[in-house]
C-alpha atoms as a PDB file:
ATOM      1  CA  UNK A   1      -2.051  63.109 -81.143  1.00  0.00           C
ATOM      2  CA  UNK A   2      -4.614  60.877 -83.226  1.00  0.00           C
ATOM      3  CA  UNK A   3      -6.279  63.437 -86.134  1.00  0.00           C
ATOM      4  CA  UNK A   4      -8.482  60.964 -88.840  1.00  0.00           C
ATOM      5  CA  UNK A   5      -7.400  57.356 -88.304  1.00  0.00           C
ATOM      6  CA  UNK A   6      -3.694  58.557 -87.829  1.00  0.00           C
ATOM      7  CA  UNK A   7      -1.468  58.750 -84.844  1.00  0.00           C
ATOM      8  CA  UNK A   8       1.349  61.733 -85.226  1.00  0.00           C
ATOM      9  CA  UNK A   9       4.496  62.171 -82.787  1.00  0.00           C
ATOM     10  CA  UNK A  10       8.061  63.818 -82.765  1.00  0.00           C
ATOM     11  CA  UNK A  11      11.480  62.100 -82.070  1.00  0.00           C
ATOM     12  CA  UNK A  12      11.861  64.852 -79.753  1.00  0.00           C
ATOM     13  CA  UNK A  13      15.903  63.443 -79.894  1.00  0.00           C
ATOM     14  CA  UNK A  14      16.508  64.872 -83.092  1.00  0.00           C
ATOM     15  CA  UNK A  15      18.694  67.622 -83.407  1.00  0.00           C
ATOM     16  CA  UNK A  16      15.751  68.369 -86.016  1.00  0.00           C
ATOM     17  CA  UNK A  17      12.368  67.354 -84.995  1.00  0.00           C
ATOM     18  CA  UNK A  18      10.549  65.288 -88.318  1.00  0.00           C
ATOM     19  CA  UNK A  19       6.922  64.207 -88.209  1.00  0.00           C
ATOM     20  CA  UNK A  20       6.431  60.234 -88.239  1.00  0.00           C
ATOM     21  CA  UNK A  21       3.191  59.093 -89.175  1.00  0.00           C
ATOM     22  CA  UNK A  22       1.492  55.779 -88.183  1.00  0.00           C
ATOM     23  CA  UNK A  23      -1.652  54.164 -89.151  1.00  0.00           C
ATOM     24  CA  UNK A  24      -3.440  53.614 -86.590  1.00  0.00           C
ATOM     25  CA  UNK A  25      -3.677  49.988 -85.713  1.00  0.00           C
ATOM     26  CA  UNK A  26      -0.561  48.988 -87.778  1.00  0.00           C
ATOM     27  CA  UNK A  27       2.899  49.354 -87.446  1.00  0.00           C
ATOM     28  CA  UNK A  28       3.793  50.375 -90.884  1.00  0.00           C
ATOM     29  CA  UNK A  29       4.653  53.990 -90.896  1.00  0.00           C
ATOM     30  CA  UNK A  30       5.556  56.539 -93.785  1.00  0.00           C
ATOM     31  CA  UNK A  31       8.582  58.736 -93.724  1.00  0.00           C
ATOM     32  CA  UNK A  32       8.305  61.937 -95.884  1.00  0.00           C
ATOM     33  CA  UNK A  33      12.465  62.174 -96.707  1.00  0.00           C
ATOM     34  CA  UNK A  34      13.833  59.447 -95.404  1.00  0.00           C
ATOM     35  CA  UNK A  35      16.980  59.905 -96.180  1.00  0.00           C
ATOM     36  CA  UNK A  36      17.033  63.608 -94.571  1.00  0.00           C
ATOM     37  CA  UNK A  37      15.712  62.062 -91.371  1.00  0.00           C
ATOM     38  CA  UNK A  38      18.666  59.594 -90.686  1.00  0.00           C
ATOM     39  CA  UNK A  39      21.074  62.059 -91.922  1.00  0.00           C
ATOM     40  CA  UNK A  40      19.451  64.153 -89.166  1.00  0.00           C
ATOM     41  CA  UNK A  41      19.844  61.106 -86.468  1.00  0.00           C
ATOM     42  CA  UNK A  42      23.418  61.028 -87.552  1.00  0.00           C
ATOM     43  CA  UNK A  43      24.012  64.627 -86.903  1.00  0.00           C
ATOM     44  CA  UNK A  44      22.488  63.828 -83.291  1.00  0.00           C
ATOM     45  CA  UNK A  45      24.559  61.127 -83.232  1.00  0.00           C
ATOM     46  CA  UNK A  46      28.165  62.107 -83.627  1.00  0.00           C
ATOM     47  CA  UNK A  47      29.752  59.381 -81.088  1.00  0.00           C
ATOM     48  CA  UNK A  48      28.493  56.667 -82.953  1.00  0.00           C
ATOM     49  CA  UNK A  49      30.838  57.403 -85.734  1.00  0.00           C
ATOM     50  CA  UNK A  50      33.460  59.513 -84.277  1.00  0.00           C
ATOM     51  CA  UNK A  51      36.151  58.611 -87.065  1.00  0.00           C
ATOM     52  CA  UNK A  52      34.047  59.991 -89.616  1.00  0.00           C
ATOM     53  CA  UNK A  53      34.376  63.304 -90.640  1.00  0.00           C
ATOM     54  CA  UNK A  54      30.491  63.612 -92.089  1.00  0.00           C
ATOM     55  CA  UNK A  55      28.506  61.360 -90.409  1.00  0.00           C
ATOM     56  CA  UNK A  56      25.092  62.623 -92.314  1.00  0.00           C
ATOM     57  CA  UNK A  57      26.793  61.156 -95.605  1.00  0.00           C
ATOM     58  CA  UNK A  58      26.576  57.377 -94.370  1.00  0.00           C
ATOM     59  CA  UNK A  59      24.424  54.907 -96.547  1.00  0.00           C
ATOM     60  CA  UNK A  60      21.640  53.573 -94.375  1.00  0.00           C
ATOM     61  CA  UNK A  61      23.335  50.035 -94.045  1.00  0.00           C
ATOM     62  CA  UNK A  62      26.492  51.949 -92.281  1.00  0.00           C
ATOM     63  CA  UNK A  63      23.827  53.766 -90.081  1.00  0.00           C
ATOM     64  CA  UNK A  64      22.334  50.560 -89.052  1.00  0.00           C
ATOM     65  CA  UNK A  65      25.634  48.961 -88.083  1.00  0.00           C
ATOM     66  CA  UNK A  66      26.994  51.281 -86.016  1.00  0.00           C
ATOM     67  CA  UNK A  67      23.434  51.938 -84.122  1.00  0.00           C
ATOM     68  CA  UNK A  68      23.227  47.880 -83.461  1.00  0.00           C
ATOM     69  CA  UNK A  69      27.221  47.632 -82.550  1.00  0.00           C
ATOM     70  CA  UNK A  70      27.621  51.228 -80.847  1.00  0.00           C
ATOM     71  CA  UNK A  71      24.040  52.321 -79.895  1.00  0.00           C
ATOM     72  CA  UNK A  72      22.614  52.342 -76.752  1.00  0.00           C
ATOM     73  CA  UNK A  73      18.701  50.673 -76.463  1.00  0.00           C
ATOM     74  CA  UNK A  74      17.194  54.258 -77.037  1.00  0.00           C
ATOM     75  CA  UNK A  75      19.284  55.037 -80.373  1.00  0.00           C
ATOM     76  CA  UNK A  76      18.164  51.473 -81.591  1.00  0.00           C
ATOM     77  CA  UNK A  77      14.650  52.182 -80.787  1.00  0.00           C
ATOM     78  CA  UNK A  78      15.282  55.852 -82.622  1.00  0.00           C
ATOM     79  CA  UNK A  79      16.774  54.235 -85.446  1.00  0.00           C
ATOM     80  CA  UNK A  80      13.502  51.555 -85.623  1.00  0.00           C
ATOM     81  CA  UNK A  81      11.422  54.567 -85.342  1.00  0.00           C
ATOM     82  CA  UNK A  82      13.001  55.752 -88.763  1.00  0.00           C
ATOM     83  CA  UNK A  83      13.646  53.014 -90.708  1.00  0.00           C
ATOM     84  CA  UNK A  84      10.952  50.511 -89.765  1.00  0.00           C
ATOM     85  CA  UNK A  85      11.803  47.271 -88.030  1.00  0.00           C
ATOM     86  CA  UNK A  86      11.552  45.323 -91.310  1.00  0.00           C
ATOM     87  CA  UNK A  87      13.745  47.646 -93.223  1.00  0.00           C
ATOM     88  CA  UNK A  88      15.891  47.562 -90.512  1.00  0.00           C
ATOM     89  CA  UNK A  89      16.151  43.554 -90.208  1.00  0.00           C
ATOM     90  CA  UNK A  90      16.215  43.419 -93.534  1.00  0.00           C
ATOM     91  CA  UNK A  91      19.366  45.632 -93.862  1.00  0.00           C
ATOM     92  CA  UNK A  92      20.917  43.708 -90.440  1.00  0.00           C
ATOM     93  CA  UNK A  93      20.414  40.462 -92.056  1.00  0.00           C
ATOM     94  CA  UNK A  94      21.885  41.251 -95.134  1.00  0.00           C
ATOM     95  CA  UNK A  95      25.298  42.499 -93.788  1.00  0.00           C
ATOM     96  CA  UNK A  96      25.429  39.765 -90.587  1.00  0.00           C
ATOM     97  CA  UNK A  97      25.646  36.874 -92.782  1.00  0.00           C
ATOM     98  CA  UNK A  98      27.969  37.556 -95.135  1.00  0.00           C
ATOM     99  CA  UNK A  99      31.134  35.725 -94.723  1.00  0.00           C
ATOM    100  CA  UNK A 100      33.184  39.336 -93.008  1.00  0.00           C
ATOM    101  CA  UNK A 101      31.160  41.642 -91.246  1.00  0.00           C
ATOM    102  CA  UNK A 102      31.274  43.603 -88.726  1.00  0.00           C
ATOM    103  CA  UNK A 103      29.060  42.574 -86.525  1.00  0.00           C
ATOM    104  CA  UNK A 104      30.532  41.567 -82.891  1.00  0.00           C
ATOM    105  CA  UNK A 105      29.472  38.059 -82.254  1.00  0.00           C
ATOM    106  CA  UNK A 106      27.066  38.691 -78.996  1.00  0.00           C
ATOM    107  CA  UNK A 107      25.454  41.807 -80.895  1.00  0.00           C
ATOM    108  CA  UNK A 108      24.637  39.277 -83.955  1.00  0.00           C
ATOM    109  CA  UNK A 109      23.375  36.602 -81.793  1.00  0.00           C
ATOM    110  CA  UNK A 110      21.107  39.174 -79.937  1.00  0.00           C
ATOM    111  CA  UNK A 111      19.607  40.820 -82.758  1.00  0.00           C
ATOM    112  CA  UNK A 112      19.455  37.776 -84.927  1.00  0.00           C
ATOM    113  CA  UNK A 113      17.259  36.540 -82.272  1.00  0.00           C
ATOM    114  CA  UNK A 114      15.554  39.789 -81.721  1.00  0.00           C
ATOM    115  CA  UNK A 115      14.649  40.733 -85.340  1.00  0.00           C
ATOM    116  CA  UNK A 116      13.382  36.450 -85.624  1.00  0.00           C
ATOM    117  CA  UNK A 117      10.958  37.383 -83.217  1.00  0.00           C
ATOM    118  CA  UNK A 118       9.796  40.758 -83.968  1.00  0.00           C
ATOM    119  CA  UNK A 119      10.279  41.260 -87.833  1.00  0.00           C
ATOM    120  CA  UNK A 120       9.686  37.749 -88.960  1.00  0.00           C
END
């Protein structure tokens, strides 16, 4: 739905359903409670984290490693939808190249290539 210059949808995946906002013509987007929206994902999200008792607690940069080690290609687009993909690279480069992570190798090498091309 486009109303003044703006283009408004639901993550109709969310257990609850948040309003993300686009400009249109650009890809930035404001979140109204950010935080509230991926602790909502997470709720949705149980398997990604099943060895943690409240998943809606876990700091963004948790969220975004088990989405890009765990996720399927829908959660990582839901989880892009969120964050942004430069927030999102930003947090994924920070923790893959640091001397331990946990990062499998083929999931760095794919999204180090993947964020290079569409966050650079």
């Amino acid at each position: 739905m486009i109303v003044g210059g703006y283009v408004f949808f639901m993550v109709s995946s969310l257990v609850e359903r948040h309003v993300l906002c686009y400009t249109k013509g650009s890809n930035e987007h404001f979140l109204m409670d950010k935080k509230s929206n991926i602790q909502a994902y997470m709720r949705a999200h149980p398997h990604l984290v099943w060895y943690v008792k409240d998943a809606s607690e876990l700091s963004p940069a948790s969220v975004v490693e088990h989405v890009l080690n765990y996720g399927t290609w829908q959660d990582v687009r839901e989880l892009i939808a969120l964050l942004g993909i430069h927030e999102t690279a930003d947090i994924f480069r920070t923790q893959a190249h640091q001397p331990r992570n946990n990062y499998r190798p083929q999931i760095r090498h794919y999204f180090d290539l993947y964020f290079t091309r569409y966050a650079a």
